[in-house]
C-alpha atoms as a PDB file:
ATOM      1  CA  UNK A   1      54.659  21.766  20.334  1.00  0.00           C
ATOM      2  CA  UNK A   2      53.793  18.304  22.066  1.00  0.00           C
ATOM      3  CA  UNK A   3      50.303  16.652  20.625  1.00  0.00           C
ATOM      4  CA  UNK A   4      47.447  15.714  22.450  1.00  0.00           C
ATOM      5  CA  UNK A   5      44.716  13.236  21.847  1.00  0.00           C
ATOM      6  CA  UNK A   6      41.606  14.976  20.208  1.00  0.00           C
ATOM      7  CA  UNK A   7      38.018  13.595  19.733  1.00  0.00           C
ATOM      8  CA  UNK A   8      35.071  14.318  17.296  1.00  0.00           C
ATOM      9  CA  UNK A   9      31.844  13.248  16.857  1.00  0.00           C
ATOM     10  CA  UNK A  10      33.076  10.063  15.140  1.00  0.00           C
ATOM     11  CA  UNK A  11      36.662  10.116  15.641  1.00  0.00           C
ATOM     12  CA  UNK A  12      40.009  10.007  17.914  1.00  0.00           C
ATOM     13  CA  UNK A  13      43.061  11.493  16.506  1.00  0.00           C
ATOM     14  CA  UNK A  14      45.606   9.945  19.374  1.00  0.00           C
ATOM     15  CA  UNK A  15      48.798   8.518  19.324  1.00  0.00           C
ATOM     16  CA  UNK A  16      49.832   5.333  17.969  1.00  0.00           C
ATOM     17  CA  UNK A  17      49.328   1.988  19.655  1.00  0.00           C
ATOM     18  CA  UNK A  18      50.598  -1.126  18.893  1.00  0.00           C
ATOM     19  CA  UNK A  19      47.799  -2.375  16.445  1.00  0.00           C
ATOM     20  CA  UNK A  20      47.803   0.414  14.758  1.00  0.00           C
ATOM     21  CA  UNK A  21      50.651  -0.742  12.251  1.00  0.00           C
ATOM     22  CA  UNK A  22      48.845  -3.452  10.812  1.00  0.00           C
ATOM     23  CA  UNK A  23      45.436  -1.702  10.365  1.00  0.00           C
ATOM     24  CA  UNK A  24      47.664   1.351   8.886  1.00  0.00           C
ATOM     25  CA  UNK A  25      49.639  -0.460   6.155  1.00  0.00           C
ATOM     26  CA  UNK A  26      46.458  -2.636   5.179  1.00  0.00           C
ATOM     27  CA  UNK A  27      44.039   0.419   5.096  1.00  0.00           C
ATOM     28  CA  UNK A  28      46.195   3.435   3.994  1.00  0.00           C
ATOM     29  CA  UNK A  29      50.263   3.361   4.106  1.00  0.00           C
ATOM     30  CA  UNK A  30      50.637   0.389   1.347  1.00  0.00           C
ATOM     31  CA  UNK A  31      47.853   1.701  -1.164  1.00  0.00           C
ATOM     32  CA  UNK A  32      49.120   2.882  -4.265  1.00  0.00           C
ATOM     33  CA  UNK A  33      45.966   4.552  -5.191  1.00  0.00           C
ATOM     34  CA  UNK A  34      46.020   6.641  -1.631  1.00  0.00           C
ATOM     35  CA  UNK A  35      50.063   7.505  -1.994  1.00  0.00           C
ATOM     36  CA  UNK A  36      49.269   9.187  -5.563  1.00  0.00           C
ATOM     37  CA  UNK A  37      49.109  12.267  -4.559  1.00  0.00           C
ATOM     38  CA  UNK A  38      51.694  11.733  -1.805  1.00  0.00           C
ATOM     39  CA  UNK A  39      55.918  12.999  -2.116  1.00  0.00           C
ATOM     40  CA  UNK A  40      56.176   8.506  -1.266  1.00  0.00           C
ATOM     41  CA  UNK A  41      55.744   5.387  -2.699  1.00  0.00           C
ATOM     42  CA  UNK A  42      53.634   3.227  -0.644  1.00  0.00           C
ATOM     43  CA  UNK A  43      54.263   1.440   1.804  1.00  0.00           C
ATOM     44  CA  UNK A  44      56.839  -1.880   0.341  1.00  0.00           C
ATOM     45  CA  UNK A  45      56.283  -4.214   3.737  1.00  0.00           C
ATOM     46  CA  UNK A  46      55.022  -3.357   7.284  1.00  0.00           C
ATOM     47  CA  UNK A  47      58.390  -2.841   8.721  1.00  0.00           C
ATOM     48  CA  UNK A  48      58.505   0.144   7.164  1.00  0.00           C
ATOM     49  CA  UNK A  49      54.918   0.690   8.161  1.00  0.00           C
ATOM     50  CA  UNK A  50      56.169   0.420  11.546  1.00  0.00           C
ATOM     51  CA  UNK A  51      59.086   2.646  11.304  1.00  0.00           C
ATOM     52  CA  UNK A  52      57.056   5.798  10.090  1.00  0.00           C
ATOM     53  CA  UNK A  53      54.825   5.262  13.128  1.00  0.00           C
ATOM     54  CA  UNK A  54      57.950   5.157  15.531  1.00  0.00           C
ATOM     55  CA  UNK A  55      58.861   8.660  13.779  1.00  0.00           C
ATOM     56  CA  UNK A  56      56.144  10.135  13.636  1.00  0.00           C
ATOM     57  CA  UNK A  57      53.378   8.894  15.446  1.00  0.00           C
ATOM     58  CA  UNK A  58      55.074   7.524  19.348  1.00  0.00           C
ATOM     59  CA  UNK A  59      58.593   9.315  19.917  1.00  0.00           C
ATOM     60  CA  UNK A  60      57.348  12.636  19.028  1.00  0.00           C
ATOM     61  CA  UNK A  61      54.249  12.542  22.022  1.00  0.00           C
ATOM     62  CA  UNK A  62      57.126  11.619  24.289  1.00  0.00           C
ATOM     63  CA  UNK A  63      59.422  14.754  23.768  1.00  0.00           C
ATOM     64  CA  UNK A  64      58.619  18.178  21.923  1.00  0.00           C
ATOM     65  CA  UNK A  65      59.355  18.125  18.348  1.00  0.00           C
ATOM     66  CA  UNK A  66      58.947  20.064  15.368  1.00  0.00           C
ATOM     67  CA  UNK A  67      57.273  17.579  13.671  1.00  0.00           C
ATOM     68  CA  UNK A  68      54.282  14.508  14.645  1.00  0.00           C
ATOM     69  CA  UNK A  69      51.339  12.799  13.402  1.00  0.00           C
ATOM     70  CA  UNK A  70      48.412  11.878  14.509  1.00  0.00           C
ATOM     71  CA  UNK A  71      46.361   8.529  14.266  1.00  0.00           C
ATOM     72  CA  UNK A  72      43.083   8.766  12.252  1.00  0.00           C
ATOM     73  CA  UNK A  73      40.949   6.136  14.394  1.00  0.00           C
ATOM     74  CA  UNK A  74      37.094   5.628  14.488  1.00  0.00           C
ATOM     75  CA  UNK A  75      35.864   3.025  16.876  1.00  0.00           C
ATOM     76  CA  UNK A  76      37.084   0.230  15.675  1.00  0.00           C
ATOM     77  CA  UNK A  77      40.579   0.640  13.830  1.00  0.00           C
ATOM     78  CA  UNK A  78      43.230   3.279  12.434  1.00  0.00           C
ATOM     79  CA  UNK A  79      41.903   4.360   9.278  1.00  0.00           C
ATOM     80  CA  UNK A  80      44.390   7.686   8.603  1.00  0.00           C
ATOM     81  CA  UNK A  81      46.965   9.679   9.853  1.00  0.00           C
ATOM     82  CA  UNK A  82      47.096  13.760  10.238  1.00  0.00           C
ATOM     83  CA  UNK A  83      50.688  15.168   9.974  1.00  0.00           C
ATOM     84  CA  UNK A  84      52.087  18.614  11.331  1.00  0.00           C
ATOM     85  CA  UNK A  85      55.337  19.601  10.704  1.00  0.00           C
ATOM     86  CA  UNK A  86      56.798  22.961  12.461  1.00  0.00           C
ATOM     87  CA  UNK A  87      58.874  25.862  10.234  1.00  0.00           C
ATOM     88  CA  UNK A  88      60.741  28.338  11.413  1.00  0.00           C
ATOM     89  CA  UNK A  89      58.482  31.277  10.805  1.00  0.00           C
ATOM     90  CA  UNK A  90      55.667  29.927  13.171  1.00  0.00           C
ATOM     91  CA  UNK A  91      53.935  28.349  10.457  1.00  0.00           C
ATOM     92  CA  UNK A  92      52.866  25.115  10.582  1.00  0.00           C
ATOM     93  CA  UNK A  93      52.781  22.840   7.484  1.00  0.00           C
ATOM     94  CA  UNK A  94      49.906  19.934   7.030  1.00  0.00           C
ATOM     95  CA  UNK A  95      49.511  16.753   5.608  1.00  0.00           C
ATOM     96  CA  UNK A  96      46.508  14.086   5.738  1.00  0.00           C
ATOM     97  CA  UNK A  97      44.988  10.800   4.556  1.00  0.00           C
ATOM     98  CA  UNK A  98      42.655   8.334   4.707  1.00  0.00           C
ATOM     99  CA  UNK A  99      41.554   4.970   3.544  1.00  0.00           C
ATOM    100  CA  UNK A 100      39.452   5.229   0.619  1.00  0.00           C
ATOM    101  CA  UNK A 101      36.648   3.207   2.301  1.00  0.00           C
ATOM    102  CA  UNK A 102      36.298   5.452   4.954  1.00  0.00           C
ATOM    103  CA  UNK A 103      36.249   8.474   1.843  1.00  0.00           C
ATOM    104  CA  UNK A 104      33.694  10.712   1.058  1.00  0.00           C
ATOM    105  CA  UNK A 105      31.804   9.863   4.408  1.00  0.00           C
ATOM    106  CA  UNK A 106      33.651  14.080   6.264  1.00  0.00           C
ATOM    107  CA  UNK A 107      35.647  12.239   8.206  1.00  0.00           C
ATOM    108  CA  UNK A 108      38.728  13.969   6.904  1.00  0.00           C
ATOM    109  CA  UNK A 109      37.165  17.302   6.944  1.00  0.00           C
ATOM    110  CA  UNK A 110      36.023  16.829  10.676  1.00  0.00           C
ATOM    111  CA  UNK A 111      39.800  15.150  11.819  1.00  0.00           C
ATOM    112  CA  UNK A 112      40.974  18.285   9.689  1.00  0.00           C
ATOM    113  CA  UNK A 113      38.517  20.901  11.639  1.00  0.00           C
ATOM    114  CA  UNK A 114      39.363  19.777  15.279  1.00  0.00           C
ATOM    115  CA  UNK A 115      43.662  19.794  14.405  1.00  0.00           C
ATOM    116  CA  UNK A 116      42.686  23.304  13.109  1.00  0.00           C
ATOM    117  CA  UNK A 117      41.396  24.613  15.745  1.00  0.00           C
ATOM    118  CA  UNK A 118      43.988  23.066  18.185  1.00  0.00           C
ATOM    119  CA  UNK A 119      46.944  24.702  16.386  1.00  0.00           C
ATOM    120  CA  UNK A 120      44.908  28.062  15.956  1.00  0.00           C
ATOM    121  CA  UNK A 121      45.242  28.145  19.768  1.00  0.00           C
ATOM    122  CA  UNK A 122      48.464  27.307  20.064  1.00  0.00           C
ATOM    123  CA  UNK A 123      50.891  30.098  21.157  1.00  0.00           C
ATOM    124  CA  UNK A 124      53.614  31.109  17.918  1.00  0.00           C
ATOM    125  CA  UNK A 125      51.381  29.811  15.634  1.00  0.00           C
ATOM    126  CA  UNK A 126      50.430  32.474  12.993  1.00  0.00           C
ATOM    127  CA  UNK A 127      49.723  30.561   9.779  1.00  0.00           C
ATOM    128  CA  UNK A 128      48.482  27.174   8.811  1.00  0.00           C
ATOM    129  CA  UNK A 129      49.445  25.516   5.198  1.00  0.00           C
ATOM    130  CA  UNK A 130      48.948  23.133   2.774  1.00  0.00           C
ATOM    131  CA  UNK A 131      50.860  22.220  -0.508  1.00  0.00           C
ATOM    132  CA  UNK A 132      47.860  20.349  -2.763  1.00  0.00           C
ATOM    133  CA  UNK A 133      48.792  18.405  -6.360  1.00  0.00           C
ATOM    134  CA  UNK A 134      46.489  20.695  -8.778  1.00  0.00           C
ATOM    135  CA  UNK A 135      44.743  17.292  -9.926  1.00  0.00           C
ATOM    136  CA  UNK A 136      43.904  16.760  -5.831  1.00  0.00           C
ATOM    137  CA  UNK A 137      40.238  17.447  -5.943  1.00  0.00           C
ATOM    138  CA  UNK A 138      39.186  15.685  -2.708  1.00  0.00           C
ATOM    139  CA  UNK A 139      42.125  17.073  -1.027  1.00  0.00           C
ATOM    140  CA  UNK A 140      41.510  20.438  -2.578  1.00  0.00           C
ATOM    141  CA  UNK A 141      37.728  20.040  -0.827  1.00  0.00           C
ATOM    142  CA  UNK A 142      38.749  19.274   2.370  1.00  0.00           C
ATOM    143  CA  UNK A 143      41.026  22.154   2.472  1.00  0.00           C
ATOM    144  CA  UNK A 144      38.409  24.912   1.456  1.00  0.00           C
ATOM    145  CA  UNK A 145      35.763  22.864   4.154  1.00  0.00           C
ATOM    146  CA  UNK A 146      38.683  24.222   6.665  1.00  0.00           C
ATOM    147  CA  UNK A 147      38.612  27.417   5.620  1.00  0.00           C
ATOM    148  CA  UNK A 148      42.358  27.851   3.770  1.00  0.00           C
ATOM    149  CA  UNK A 149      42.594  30.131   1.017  1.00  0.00           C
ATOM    150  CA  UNK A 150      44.036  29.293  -2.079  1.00  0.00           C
ATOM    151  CA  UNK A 151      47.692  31.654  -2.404  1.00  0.00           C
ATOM    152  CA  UNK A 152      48.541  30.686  -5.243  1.00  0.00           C
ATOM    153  CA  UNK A 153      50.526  28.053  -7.817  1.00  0.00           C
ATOM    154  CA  UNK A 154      54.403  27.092  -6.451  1.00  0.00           C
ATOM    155  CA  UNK A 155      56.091  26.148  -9.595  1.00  0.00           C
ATOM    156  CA  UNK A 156      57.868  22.738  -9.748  1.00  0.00           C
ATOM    157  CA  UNK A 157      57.236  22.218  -6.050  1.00  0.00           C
ATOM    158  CA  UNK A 158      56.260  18.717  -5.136  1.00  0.00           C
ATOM    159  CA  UNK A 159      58.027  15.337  -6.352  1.00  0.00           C
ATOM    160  CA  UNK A 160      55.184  13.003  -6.742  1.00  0.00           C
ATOM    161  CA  UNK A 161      56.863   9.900  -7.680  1.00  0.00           C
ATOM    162  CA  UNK A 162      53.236   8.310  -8.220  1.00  0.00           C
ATOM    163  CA  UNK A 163      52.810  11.016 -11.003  1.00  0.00           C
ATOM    164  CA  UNK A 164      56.401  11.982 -11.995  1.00  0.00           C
ATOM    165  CA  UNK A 165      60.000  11.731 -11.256  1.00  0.00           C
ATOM    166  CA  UNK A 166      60.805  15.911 -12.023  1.00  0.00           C
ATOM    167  CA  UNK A 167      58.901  18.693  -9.557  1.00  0.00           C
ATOM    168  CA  UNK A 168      55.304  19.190 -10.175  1.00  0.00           C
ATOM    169  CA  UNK A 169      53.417  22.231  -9.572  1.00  0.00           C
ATOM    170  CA  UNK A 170      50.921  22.587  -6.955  1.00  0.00           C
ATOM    171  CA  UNK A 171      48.649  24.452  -4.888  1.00  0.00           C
ATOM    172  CA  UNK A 172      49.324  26.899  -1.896  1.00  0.00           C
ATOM    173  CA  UNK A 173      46.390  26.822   0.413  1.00  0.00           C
ATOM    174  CA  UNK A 174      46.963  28.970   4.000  1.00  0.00           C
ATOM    175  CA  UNK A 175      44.866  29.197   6.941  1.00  0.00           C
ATOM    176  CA  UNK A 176      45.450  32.429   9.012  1.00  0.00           C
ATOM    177  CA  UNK A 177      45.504  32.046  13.104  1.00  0.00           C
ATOM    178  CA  UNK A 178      44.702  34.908  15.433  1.00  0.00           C
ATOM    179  CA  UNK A 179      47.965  36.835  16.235  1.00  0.00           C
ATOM    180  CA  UNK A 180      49.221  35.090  19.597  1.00  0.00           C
ATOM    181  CA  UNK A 181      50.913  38.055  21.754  1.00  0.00           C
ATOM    182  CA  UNK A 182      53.912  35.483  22.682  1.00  0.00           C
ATOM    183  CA  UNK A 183      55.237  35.405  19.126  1.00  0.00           C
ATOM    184  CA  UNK A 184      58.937  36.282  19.474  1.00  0.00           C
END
């Protein structure tokens, strides 16, 4: 599945550009308090600010890959990212965040609707999902604003070395997708 740029009322989820790195480590990537609930450590320097978005966020739009991110940008700066990664059951797993001044304002819930409804029309896509820390409120909200269902409790799931260095339990939320007749 190759991205495409999407647009909101008050946002662009694109691909990277090249002043995105800066505005990413200072507003999200080296924050310890927005890695807490996150299976990293934040960000150490902006090298390896700019390495994640060479991974995930520019070679990825260039070739087909089972895995990308998105930019987060408003009109002015980057201010999140929105990651898919591709499984081999036609699921698709998520992964979001934004900088805590831009929190509380929907902005992740209305990034979050528009990659929703991208990847519900996209063909061998039959389930969207979510692992959430149980402690996760706002990420727990943003999930239910996108309609995903809470499956359940995975035992000792997650490593969140913010919170621990042994598995953690967390959240299953999924997000059903109309049966696409080219599923194979």
């Amino acid at each position: 599945m190759k991205p495409i740029t999407l647009k909101t009322k008050r946002l662009i989820l694109r691909r990277s550009q090249e002043q995105d790195a800066d505005a990413l480590f200072i507003n999200y990537l080296s924050s310890p308090e927005r890695s807490h609930f996150l299976c990293r450590k934040p960000h150490a320097d902006i090298s390896q600010t700019r390495d994640f978005i060479k991974s995930w966020c520019d070679l990825p739009w260039e070739s087909e890959q089972n895995k990308f991110a998105w930019v987060i940008a408003n009109k002015n700066e980057a201010i999140g990212l929105f990651l898919v990664e591709c499984d081999n059951n036609h699921g698709i797993e998520i992964h979001y965040g934004i900088s805590k001044k831009f929190e509380n304002q929907g902005l992740m819930s209305e990034a979050g609707l528009a990659v929703v409804q991208w990847l519900s029309k996209q063909n061998k896509v039959n389930k969207i999902y979510a692992h959430c820390a149980l402690e996760n409120l706002g990420s727990q909200a943003v999930l239910k604003n996108l309609g995903f269902k809470r499956e359940g409790i995975l035992k000792n799931h997650l490593i969140l070395p913010a919170l621990a260095s042994s598995p953690q339990d967390c959240f299953l939320f999924t997000h059903a997708c109309p049966k696409n007749e080219d599923l194979s």
